[in-house]
Protein backbone atom coordinates (compact mmCIF):
# COMPACT_ATOMS: atom_id res chain seq x y z
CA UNK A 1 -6.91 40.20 -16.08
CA UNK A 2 -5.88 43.93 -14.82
CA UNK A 3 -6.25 46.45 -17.50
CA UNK A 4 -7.52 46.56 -20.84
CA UNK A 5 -7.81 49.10 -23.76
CA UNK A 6 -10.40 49.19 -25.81
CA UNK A 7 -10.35 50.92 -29.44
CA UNK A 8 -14.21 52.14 -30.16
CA UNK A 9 -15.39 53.74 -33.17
CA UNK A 10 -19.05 54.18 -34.67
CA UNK A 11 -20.34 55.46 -38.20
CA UNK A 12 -22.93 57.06 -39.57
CA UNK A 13 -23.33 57.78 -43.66
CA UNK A 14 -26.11 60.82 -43.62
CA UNK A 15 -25.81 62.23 -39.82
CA UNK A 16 -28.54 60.49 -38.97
CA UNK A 17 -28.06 57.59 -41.84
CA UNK A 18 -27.46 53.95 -41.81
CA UNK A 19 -25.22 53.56 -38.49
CA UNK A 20 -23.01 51.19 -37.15
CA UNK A 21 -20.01 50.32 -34.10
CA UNK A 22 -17.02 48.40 -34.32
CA UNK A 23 -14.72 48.07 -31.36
CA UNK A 24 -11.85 46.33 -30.28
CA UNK A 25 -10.67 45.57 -26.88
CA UNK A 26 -6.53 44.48 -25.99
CA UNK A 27 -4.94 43.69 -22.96
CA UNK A 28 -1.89 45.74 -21.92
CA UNK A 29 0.93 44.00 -24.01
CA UNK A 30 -1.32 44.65 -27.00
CA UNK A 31 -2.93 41.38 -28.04
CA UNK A 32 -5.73 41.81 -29.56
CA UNK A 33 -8.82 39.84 -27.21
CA UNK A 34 -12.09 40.35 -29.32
CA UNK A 35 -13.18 42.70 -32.34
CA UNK A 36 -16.80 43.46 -33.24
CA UNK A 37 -19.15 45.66 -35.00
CA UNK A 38 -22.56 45.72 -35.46
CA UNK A 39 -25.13 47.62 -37.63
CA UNK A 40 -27.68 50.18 -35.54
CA UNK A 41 -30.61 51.60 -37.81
CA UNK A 42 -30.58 54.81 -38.61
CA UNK A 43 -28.70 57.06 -36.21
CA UNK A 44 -26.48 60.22 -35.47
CA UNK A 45 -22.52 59.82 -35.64
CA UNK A 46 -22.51 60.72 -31.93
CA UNK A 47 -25.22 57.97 -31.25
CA UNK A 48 -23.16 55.77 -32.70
CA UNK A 49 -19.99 56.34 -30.83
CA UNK A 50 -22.44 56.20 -27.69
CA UNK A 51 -23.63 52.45 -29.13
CA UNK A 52 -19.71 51.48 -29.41
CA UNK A 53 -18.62 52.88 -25.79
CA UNK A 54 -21.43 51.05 -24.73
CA UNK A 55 -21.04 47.46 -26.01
CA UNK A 56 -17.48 47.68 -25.45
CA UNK A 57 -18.21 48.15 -21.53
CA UNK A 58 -20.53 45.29 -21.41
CA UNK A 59 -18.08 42.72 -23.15
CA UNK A 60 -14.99 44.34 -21.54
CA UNK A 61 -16.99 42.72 -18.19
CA UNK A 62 -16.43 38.85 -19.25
CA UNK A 63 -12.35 39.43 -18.84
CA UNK A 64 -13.09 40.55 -15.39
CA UNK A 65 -10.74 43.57 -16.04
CA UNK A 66 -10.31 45.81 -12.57
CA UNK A 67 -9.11 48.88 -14.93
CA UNK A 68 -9.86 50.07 -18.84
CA UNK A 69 -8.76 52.56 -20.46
CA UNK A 70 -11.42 53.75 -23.87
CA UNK A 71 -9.82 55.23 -26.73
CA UNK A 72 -11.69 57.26 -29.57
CA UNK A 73 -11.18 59.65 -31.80
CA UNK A 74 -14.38 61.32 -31.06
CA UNK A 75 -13.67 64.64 -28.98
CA UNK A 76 -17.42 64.67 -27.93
CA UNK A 77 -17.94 61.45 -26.58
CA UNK A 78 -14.57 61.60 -23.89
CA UNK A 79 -15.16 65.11 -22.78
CA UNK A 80 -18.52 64.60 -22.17
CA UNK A 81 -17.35 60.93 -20.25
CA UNK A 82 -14.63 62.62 -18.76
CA UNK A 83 -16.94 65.49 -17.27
CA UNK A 84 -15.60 68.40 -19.36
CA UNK A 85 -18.58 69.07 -21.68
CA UNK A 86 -22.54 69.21 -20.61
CA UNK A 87 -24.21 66.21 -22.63
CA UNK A 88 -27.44 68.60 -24.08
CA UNK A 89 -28.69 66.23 -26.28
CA UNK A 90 -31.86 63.99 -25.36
CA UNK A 91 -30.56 60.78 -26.91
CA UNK A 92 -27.05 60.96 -25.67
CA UNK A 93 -27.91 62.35 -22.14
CA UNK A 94 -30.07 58.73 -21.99
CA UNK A 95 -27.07 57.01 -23.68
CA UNK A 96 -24.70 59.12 -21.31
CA UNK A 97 -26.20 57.86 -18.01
CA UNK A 98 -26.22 54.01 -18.91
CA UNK A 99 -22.43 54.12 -19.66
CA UNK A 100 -22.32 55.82 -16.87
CA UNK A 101 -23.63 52.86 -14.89
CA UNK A 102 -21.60 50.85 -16.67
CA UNK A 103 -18.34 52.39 -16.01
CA UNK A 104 -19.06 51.93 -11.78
CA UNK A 105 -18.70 48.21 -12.53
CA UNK A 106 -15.02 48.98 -13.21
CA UNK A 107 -12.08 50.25 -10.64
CA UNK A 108 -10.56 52.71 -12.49
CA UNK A 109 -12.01 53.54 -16.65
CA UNK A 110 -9.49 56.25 -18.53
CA UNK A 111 -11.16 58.05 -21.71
CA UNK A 112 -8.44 58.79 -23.81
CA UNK A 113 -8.62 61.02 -27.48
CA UNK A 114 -6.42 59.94 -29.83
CA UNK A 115 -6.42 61.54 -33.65
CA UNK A 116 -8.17 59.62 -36.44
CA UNK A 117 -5.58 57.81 -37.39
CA UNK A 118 -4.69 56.12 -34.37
CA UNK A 119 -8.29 53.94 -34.66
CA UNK A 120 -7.92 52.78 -37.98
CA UNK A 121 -9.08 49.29 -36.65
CA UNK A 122 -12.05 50.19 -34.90
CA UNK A 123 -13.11 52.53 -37.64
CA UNK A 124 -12.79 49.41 -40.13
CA UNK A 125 -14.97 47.26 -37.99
CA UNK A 126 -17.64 50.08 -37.52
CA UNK A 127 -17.57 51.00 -41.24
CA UNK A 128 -18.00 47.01 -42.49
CA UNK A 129 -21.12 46.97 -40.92
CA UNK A 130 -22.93 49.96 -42.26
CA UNK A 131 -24.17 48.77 -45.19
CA UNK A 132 -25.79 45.72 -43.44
CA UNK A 133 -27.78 48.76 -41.53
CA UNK A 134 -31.51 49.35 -42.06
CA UNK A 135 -32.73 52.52 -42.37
């Protein structure tokens, strides 16, 4: 498999609160490959997004995609992939350097912002696993 997109979302009711990620990753004609979520403790909404960009990386790797292309509606998390904004936070600098790592396993990664709407899916699967989240 070439390319794939992957839809990533995380939530967090408190900022830090009970946290969560839901992703879900498509190849380029749109069919829909694998969805997941997952509850994360207590955490920041930007941890969160972190958490999902992360996970999605590591099971993007079992299609053997040369080329992704990450979509999220959080403004923070692709500048500060894409290079545009300094990651000053402890947590997400530690958070920014493994996906880091992760994204040299792939040819080519695109981070793409798209508005709220756009992620509905993602945001559904991130969201139906916070209340399974410990604090």
């Amino acid at each position: 498999m070439k390319k794939l997109i992957a839809y990533i979302d995380g939530a967090s009711k408190g900022n830090p609160g009970k946290a969560s990620l839901g992703f879900l990753i498509q190849d380029n004609t749109g069919k829909v490959l694998k969805e997941s979520g997952a509850s994360i403790g207590n955490a920041t909404c930007n941890i969160a997004e972190y958490m999902a960009l992360i996970a999605a990386l590591i099971d993007c790797l079992e299609f053997e995609c040369t080329e992704l292309e990450i979509r999220s509606d959080s403004q923070l998390l692709i500048k500060q992939m894409q290079g545009s904004y300094k990651v000053k936070d402890e947590w997400l600098k530690k958070m920014n350097l493994i996906a880091e790592r992760l994204v040299k396993r792939y040819k080519k990664v695109d981070f793409i912002h798209i508005p709220r709407e756009e992620n509905k899916q993602a945001d559904k699967l991130a969201n139906s696993h916070i209340e399974t989240s410990l604090l």
